[in-house]
N, C-alpha and C. Protein backbone atom coordinates (compact mmCIF):
# COMPACT_ATOMS: atom_id res chain seq x y z
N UNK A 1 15.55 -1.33 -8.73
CA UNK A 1 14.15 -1.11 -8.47
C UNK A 1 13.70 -2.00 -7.31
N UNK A 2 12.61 -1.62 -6.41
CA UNK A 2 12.26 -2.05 -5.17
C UNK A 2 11.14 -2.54 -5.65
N UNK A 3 10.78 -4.10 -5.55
CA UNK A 3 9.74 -4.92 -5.74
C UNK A 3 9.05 -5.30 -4.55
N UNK A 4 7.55 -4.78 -4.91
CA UNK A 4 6.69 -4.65 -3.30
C UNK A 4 6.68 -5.63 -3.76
N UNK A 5 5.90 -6.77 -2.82
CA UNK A 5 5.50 -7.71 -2.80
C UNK A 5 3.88 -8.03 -2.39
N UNK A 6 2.97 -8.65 -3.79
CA UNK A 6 1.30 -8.61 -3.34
C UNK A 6 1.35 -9.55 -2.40
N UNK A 7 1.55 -10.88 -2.71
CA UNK A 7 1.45 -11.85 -1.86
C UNK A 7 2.63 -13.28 -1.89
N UNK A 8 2.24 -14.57 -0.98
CA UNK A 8 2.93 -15.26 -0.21
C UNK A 8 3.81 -15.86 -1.87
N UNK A 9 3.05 -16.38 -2.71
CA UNK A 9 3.07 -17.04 -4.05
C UNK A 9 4.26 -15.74 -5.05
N UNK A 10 4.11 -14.51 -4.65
CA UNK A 10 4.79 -13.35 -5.43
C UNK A 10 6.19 -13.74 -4.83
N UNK A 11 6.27 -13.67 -3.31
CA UNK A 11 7.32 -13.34 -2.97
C UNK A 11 8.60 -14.64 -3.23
N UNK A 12 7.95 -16.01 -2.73
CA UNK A 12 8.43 -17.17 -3.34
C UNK A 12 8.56 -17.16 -5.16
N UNK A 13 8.13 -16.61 -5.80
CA UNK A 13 8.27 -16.77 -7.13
C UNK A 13 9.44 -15.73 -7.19
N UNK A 14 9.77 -14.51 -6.75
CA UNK A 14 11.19 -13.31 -7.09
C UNK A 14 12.26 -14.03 -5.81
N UNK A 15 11.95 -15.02 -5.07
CA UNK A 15 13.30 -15.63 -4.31
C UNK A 15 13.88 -16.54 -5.61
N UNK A 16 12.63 -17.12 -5.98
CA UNK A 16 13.14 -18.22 -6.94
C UNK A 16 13.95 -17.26 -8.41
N UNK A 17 13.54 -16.31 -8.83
CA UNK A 17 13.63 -15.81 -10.37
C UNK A 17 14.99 -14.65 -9.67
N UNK A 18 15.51 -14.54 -8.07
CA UNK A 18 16.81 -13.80 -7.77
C UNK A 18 18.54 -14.71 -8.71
N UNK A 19 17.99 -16.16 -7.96
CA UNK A 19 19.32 -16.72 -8.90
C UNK A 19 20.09 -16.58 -7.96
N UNK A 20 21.43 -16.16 -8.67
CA UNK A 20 22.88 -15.87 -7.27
C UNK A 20 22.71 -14.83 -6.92
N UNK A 21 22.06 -13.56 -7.21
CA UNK A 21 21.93 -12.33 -6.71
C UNK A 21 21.64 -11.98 -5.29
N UNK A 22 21.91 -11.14 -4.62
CA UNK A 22 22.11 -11.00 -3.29
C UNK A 22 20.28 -10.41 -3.43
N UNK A 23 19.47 -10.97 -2.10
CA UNK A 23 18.56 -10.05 -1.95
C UNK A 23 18.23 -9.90 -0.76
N UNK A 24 17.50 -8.56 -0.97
CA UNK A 24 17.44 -7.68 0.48
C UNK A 24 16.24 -7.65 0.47
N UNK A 25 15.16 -8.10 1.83
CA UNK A 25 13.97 -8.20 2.16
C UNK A 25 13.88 -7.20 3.09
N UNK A 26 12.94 -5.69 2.67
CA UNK A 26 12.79 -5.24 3.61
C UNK A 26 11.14 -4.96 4.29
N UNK A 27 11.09 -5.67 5.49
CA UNK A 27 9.65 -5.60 6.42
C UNK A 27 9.78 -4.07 6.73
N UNK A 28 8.40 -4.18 6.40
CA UNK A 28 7.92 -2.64 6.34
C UNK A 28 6.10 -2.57 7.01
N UNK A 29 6.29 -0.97 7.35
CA UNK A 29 4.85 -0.50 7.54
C UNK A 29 4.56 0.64 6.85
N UNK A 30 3.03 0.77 6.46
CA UNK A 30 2.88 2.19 5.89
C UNK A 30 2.59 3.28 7.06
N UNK A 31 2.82 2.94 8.13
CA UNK A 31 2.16 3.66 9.41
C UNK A 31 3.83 3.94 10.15
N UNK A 32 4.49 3.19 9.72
CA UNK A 32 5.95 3.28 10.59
C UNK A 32 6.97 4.58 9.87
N UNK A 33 7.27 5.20 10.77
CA UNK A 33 7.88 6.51 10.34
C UNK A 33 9.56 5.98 9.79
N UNK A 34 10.25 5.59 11.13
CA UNK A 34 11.42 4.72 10.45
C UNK A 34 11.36 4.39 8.38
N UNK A 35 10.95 4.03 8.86
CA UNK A 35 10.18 2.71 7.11
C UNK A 35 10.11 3.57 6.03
N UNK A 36 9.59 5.12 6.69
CA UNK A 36 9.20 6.00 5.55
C UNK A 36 10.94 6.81 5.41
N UNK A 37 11.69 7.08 6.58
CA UNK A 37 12.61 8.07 6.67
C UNK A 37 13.65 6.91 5.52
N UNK A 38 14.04 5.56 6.19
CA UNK A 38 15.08 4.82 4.95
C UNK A 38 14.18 4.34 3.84
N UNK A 39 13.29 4.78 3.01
CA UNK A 39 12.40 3.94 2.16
C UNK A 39 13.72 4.66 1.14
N UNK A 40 13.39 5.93 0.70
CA UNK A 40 13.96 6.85 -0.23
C UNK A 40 15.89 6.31 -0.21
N UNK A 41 16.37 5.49 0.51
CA UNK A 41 17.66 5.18 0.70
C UNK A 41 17.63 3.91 0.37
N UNK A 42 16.41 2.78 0.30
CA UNK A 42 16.55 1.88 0.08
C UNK A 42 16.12 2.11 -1.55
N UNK A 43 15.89 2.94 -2.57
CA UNK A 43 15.29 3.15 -3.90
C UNK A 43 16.61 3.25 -4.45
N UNK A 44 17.21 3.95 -3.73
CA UNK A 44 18.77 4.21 -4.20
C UNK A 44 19.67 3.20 -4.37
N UNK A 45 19.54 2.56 -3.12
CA UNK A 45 20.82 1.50 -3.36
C UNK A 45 20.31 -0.04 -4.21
N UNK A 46 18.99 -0.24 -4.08
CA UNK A 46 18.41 -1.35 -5.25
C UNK A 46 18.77 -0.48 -6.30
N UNK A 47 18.40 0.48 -7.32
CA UNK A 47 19.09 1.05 -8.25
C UNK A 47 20.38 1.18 -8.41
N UNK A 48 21.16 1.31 -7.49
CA UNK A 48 22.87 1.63 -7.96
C UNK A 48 22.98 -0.38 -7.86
N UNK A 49 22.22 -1.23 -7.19
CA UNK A 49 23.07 -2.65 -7.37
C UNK A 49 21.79 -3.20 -8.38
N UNK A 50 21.04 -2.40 -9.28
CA UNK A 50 20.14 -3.35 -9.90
C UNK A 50 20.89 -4.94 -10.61
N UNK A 51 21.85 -4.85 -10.94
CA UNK A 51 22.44 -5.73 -11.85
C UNK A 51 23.23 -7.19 -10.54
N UNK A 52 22.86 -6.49 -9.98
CA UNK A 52 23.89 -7.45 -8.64
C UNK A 52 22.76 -7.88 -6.98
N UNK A 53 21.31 -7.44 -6.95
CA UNK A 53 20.98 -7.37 -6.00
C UNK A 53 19.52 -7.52 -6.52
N UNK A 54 18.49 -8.29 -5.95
CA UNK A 54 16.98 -8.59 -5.72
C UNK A 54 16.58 -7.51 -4.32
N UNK A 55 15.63 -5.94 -4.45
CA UNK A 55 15.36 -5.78 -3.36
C UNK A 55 13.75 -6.03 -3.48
N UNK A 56 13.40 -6.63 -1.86
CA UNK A 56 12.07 -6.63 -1.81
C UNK A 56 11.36 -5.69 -0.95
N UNK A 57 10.24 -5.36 -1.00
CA UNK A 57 9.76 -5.12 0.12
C UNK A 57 8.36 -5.61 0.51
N UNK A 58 8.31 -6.09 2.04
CA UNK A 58 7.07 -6.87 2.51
C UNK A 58 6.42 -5.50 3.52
N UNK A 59 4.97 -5.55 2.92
CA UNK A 59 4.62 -4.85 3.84
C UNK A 59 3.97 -5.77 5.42
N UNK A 60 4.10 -5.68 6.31
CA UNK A 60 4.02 -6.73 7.17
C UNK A 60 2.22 -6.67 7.54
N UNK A 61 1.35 -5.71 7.14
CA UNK A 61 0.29 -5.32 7.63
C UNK A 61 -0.69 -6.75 6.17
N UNK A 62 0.15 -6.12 5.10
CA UNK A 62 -0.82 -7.11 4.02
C UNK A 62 0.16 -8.49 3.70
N UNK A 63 1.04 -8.69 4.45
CA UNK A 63 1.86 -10.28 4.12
C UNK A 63 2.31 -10.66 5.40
N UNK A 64 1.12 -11.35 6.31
CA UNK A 64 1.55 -11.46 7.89
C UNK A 64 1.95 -12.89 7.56
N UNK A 65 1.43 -14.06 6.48
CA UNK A 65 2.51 -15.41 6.64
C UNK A 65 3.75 -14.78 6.47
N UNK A 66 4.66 -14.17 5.06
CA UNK A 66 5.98 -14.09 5.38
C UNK A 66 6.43 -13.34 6.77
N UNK A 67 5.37 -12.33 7.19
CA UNK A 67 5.83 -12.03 8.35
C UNK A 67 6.17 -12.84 9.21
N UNK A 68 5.01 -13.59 9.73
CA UNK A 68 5.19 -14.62 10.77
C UNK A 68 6.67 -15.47 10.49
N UNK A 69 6.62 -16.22 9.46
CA UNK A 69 7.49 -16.79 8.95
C UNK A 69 9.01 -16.81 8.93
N UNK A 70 9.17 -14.97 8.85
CA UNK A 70 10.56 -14.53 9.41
C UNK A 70 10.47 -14.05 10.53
N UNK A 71 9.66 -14.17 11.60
CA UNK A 71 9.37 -13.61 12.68
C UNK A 71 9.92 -12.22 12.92
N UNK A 72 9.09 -11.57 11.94
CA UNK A 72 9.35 -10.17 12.08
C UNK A 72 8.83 -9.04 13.54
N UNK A 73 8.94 -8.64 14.23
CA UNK A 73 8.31 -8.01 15.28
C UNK A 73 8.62 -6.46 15.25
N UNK A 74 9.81 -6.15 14.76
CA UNK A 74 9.57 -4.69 14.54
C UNK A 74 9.96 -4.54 13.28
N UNK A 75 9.75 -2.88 12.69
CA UNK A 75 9.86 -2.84 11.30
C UNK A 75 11.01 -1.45 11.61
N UNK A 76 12.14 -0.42 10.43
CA UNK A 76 12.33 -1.86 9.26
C UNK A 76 12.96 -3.09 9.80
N UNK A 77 12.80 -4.08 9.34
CA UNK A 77 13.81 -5.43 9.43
C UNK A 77 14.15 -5.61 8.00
N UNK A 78 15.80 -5.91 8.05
CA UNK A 78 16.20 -6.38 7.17
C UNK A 78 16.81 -7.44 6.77
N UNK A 79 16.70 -8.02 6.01
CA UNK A 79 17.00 -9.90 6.10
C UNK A 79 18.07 -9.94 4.37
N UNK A 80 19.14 -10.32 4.53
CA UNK A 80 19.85 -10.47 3.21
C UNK A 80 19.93 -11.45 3.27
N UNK A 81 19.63 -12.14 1.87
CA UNK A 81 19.63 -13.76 1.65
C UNK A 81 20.60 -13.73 0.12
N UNK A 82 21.55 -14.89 0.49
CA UNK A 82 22.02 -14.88 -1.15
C UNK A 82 21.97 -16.57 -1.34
N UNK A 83 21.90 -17.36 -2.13
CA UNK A 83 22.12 -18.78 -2.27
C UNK A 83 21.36 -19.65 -1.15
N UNK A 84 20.19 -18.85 -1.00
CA UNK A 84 18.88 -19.47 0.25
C UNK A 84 19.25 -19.56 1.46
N UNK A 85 20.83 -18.83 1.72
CA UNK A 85 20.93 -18.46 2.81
C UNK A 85 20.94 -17.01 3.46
N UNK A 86 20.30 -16.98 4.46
CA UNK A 86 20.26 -15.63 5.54
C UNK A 86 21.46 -15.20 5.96
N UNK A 87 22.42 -14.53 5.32
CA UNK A 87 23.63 -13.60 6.07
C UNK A 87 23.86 -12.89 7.06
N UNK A 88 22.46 -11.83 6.83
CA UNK A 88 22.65 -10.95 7.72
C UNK A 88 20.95 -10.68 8.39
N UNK A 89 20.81 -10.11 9.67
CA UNK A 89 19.28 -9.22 9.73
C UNK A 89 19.52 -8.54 10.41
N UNK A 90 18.88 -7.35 10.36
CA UNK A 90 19.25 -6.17 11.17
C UNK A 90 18.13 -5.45 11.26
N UNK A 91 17.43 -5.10 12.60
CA UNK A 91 16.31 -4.03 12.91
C UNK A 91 16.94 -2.62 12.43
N UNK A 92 16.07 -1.94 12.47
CA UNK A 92 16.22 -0.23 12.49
C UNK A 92 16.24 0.52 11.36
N UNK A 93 16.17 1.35 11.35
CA UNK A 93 16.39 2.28 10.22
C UNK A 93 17.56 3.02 9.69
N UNK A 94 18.33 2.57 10.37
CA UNK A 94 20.06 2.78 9.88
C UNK A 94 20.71 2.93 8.25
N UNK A 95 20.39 3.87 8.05
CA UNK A 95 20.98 4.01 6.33
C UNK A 95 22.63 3.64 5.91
N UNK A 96 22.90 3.73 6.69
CA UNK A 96 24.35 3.66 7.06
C UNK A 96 24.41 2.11 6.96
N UNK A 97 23.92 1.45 7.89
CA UNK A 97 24.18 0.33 7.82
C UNK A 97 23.66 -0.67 6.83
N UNK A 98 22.92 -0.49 6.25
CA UNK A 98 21.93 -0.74 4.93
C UNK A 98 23.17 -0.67 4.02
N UNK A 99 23.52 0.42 3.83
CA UNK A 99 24.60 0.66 2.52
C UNK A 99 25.75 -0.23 2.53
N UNK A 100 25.89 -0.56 3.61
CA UNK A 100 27.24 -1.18 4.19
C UNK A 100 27.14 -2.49 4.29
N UNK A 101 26.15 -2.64 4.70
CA UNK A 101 25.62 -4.50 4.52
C UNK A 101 25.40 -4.54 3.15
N UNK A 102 24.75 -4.18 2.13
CA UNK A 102 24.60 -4.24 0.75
C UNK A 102 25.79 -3.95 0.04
N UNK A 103 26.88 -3.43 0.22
CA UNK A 103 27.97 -3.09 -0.23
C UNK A 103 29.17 -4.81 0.16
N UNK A 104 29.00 -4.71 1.05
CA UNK A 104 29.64 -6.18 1.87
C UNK A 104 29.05 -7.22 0.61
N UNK A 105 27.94 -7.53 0.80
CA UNK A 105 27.25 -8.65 0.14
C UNK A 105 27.51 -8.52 -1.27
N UNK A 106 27.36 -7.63 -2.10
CA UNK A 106 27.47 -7.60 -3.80
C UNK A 106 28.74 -7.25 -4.09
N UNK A 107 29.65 -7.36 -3.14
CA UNK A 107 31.06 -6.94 -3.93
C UNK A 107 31.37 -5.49 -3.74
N UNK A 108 32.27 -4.88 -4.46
CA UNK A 108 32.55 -3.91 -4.97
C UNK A 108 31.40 -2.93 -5.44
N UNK A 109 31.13 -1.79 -4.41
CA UNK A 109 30.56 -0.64 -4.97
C UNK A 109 30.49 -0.09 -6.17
N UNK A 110 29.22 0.64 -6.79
CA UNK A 110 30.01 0.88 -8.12
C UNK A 110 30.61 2.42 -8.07
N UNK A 111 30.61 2.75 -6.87
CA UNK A 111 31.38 4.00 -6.29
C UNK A 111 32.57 3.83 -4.88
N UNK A 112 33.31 4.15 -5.13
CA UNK A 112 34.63 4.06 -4.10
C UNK A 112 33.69 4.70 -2.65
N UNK A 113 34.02 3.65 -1.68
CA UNK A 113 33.86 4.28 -0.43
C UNK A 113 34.33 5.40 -0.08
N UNK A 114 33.83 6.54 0.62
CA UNK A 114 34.39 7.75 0.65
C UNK A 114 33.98 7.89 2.12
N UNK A 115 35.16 7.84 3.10
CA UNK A 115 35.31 8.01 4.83
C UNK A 115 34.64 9.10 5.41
N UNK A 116 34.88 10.57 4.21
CA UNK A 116 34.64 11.57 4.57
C UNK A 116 32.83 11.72 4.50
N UNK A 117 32.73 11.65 3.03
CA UNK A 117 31.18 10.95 3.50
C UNK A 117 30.37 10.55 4.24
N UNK A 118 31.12 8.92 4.26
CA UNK A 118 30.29 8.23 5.59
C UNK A 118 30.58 8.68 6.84
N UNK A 119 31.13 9.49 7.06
CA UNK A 119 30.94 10.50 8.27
C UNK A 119 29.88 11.35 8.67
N UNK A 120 29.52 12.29 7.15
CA UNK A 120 28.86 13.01 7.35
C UNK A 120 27.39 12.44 7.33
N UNK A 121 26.74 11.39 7.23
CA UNK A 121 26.12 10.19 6.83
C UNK A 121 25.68 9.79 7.92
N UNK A 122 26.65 9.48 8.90
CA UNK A 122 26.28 9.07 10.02
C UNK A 122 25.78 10.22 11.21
N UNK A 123 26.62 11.57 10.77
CA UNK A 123 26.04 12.56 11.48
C UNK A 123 24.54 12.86 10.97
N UNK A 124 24.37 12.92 9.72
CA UNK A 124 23.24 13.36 9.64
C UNK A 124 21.93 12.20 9.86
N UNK A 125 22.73 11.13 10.04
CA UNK A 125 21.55 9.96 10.46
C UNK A 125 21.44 9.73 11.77
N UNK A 126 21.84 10.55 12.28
CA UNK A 126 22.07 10.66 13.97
C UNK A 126 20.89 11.37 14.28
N UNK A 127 20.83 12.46 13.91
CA UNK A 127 20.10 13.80 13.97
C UNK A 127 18.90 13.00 13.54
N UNK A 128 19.14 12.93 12.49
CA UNK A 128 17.80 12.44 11.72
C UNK A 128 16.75 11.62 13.00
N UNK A 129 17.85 10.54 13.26
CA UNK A 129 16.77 9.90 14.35
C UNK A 129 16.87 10.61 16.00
N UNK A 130 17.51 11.22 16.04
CA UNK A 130 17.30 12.22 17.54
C UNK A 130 15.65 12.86 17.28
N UNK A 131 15.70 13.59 16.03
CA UNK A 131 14.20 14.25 15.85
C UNK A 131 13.38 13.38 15.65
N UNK A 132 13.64 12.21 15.24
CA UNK A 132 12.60 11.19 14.54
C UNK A 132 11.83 10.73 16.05
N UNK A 133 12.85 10.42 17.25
CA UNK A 133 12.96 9.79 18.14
C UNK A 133 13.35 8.15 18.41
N UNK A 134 13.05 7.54 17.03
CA UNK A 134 13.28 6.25 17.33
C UNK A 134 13.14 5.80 15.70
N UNK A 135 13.94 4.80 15.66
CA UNK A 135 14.28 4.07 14.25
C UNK A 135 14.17 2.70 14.10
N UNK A 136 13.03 2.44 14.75
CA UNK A 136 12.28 1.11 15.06
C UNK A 136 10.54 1.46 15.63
N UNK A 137 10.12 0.65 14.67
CA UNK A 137 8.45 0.62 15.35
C UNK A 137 8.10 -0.81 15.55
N UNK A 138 7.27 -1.26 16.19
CA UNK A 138 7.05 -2.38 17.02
C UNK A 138 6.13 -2.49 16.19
N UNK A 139 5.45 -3.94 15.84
CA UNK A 139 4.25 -4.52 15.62
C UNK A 139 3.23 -4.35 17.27
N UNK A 140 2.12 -4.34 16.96
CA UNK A 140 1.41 -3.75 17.83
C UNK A 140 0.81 -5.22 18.68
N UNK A 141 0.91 -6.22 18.19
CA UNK A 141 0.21 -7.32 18.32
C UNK A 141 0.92 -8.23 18.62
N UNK A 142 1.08 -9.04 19.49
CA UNK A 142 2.06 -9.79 20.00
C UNK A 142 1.58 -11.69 19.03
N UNK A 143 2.60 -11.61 18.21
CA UNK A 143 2.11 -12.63 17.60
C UNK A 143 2.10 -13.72 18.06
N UNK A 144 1.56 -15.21 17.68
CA UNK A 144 2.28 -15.89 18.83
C UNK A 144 3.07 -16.94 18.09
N UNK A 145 4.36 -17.38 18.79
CA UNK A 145 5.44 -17.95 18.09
C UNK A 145 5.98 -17.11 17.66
N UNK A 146 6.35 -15.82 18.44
CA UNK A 146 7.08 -14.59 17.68
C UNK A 146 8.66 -14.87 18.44
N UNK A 147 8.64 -15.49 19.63
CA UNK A 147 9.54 -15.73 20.54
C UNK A 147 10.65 -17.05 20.18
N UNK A 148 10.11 -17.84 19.25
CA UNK A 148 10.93 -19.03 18.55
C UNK A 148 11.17 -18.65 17.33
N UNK A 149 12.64 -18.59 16.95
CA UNK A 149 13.46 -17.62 15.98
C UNK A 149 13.10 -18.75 15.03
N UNK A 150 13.21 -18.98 13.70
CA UNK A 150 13.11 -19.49 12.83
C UNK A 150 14.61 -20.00 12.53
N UNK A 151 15.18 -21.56 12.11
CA UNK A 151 16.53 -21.54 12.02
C UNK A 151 17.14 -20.24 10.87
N UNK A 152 16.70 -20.11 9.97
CA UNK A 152 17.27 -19.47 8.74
C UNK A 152 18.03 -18.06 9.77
N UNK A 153 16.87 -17.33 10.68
CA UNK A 153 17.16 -15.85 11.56
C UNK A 153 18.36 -16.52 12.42
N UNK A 154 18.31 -17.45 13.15
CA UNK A 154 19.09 -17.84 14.29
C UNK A 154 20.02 -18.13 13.55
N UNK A 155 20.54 -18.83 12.58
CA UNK A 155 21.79 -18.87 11.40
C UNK A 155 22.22 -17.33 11.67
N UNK A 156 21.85 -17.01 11.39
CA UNK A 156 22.59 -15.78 10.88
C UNK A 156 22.60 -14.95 12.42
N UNK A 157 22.23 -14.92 13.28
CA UNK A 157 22.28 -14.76 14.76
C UNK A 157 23.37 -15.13 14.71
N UNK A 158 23.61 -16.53 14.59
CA UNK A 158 24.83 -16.92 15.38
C UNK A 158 26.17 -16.28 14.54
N UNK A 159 25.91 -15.63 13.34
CA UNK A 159 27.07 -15.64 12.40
C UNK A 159 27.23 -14.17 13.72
N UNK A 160 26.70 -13.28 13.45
CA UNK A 160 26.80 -11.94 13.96
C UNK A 160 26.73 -11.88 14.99
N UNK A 161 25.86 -12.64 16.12
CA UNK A 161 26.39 -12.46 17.48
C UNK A 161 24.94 -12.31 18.05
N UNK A 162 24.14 -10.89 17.12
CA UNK A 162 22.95 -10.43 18.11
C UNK A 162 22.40 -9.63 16.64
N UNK A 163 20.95 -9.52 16.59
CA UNK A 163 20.88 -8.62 15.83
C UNK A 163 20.77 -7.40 15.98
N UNK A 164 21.38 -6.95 15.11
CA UNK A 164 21.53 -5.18 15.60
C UNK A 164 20.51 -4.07 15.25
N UNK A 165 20.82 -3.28 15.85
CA UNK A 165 20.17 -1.78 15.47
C UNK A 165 20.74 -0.74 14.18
């Protein structure tokens, strides 16, 4: 199950009550199309890892401290934290890569990877965003201190290189 988040005090209280569980913070808009196309993919995979995974979701319009905070600038962003550390973050709306970063982090699927699948997965998330046009929406407002990464983001920068799409 996907736990919105009301406010700054909510979201610090389900980091604290995750434990060792892997969790996935996803910055969101109700106006961002991306956000809406992987929402229905992110319901899925918090349900198939309920027992192994904390998912959140911040809407960035009504929680601009955690926004600021993770210096979020476009939405979705995704931030996996396990043991108060940041692993991974990744812009976009990539379902594909969502599954695959959440699969990485909790272990063992509780379904066998299937090649043939994630083929067709990626074709159809191709398309998907060819019509969509884009699988990233920008915050509209240039925050300020949006440009100085927070160590926790830059950690995990440096693990991966760059954050991706």
């Amino acid at each position: 199950m996907v736990h919105v988040i009301q406010s700054k005090e909510d979201f610090e209280q389900q980091l604290s009550n995750a434990g060792d569980k892997l969790i996935v913070i996803d910055f969101c808009a109700n106006w961002c199309g991306p956000c809406k196309i992987i929402a229905p993919k992110l319901e899925e995979l918090a349900a198939q890892y309920a027992e192994r995974a904390v998912v959140l979701k911040v809407n960035v319009d009504d929680n601009e401290e955690i926004t600021i905070e993770y210096n979020i600038t476009s939405m979705p962003t995704f931030v996996f934290i396990k043991s108060g550390e940041v692993l991974e973050v990744f812009v976009g709306g990539n379902s594909e890569k969502l599954a695959k970063s959440m699969e990485k982090f909790v272990g063992d699927a509780d379904e066998p990877f299937d090649e043939d699948h994630h083929l067709q997965q990626q074709l159809s998330m191709s398309s998907e965003s060819a019509a969509s046009g884009s699988t990233v929406c920008d915050l509209s407002e240039d925050v300020e201190g949006a440009h100085d990464l927070p160590s926790r983001v830059q950690s995990a920068m440096d693990k991966e290189g760059i954050l991706e799409n």
